[in-house]
C-alpha atoms as a PDB file:
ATOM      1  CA  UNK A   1     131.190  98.324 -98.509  1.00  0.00           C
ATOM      2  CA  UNK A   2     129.878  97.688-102.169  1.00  0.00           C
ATOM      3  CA  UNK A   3     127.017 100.497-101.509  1.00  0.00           C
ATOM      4  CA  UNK A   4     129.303 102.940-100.177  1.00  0.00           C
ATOM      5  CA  UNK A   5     131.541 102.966-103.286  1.00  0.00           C
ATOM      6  CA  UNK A   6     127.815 103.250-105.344  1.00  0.00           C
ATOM      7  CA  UNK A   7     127.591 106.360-103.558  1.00  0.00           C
ATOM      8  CA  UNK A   8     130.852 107.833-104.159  1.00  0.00           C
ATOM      9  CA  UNK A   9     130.907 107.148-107.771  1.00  0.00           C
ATOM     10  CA  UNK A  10     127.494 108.166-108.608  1.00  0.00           C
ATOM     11  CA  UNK A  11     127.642 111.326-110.613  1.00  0.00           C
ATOM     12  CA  UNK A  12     124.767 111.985-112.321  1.00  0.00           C
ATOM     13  CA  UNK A  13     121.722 113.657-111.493  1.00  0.00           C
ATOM     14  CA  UNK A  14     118.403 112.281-110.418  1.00  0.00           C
ATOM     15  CA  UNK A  15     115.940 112.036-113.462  1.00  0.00           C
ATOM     16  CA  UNK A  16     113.343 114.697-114.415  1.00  0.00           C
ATOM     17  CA  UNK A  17     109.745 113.651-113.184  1.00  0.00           C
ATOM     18  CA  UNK A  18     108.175 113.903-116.689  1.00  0.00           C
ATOM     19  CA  UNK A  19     110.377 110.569-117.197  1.00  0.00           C
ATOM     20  CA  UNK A  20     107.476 108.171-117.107  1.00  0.00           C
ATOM     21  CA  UNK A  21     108.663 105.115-119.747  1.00  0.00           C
ATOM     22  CA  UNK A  22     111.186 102.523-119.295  1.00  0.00           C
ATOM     23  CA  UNK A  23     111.822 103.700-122.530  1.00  0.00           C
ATOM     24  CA  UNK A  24     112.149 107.608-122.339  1.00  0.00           C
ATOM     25  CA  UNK A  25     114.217 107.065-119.264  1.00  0.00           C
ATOM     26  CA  UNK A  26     116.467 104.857-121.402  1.00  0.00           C
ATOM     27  CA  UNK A  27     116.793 107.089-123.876  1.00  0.00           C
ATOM     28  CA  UNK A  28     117.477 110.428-121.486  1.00  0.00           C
ATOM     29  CA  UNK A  29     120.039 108.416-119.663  1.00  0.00           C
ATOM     30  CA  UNK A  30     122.012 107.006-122.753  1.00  0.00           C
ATOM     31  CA  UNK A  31     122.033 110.933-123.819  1.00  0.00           C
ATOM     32  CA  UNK A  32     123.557 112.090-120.546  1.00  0.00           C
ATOM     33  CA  UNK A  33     125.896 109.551-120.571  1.00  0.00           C
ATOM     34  CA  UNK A  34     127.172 109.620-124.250  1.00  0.00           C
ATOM     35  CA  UNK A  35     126.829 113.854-124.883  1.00  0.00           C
ATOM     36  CA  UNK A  36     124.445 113.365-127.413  1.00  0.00           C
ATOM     37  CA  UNK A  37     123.750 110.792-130.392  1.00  0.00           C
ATOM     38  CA  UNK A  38     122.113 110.831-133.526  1.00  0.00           C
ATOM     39  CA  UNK A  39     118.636 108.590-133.693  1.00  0.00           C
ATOM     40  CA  UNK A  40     121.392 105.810-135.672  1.00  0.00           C
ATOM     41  CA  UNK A  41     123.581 105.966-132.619  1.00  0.00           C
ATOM     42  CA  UNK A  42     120.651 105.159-130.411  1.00  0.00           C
ATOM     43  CA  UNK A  43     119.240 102.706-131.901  1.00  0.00           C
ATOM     44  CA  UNK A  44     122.305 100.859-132.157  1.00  0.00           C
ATOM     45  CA  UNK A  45     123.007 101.483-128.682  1.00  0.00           C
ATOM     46  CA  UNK A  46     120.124 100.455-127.293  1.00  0.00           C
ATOM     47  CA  UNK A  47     118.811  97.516-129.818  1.00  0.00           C
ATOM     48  CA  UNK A  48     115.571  99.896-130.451  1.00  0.00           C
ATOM     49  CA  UNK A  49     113.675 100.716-133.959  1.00  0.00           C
ATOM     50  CA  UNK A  50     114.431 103.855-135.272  1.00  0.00           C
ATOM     51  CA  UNK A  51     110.489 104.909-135.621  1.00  0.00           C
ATOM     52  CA  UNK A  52     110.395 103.969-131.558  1.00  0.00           C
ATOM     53  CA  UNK A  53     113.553 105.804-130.713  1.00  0.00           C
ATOM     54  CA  UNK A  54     111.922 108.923-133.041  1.00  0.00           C
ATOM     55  CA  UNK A  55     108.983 108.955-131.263  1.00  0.00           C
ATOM     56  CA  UNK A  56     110.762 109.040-127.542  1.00  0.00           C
ATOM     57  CA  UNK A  57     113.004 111.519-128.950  1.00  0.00           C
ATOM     58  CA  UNK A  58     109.923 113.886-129.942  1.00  0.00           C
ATOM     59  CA  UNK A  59     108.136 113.555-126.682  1.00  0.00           C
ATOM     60  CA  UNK A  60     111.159 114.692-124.812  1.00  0.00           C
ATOM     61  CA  UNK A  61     111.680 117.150-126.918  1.00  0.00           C
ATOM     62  CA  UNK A  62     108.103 118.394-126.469  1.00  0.00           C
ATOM     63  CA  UNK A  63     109.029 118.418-122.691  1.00  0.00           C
ATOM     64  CA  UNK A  64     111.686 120.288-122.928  1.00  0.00           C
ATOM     65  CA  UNK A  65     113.964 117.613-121.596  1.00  0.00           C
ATOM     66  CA  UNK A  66     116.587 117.261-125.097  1.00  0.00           C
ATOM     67  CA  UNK A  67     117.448 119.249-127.890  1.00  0.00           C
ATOM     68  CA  UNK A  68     118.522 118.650-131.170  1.00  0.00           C
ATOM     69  CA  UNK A  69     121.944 119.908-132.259  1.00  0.00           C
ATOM     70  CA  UNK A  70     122.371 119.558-136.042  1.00  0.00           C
ATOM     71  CA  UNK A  71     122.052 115.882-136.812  1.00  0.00           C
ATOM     72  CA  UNK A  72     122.410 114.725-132.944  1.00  0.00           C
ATOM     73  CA  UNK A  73     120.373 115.132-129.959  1.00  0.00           C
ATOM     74  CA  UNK A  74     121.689 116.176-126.410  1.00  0.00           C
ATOM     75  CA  UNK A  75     120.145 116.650-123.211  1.00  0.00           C
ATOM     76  CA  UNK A  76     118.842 120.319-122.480  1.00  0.00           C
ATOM     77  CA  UNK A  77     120.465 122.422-120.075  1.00  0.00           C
END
């Protein structure tokens, strides 16, 4: 019963491929879910330094995966 109402509630989207860090899939994930943050946001969020959160930020940027919107990041469409 409990994995059937997993199923039915699950609405997001499997992860992209390039995700290969506990840490970059963290970060993607926390995106999707919020709508976007700012590199403060996250690493409040997710208890992570700033320079580490910067430097997952610019590699999934680099992948195309996120985009930066003013002071915030979002997840590319």
């Amino acid at each position: 019963m409990l994995m059937q109402d997993t199923q039915s509630t699950d609405r997001h989207s499997p992860l992209p491929t390039e995700l290969d860090s506990a840490q970059s899939k963290l970060v993607y994930v926390t995106l999707e879910a919020t709508g976007g943050a700012t590199t403060g946001d996250l690493s409040q969020l997710l208890n992570m330094q700033k320079l580490t959160i910067l430097s997952v930020l610019s590699s999934l940027s680099s992948q195309g995966l996120i985009e930066e919107t003013g002071s915030a990041y979002v997840v590319a469409n």
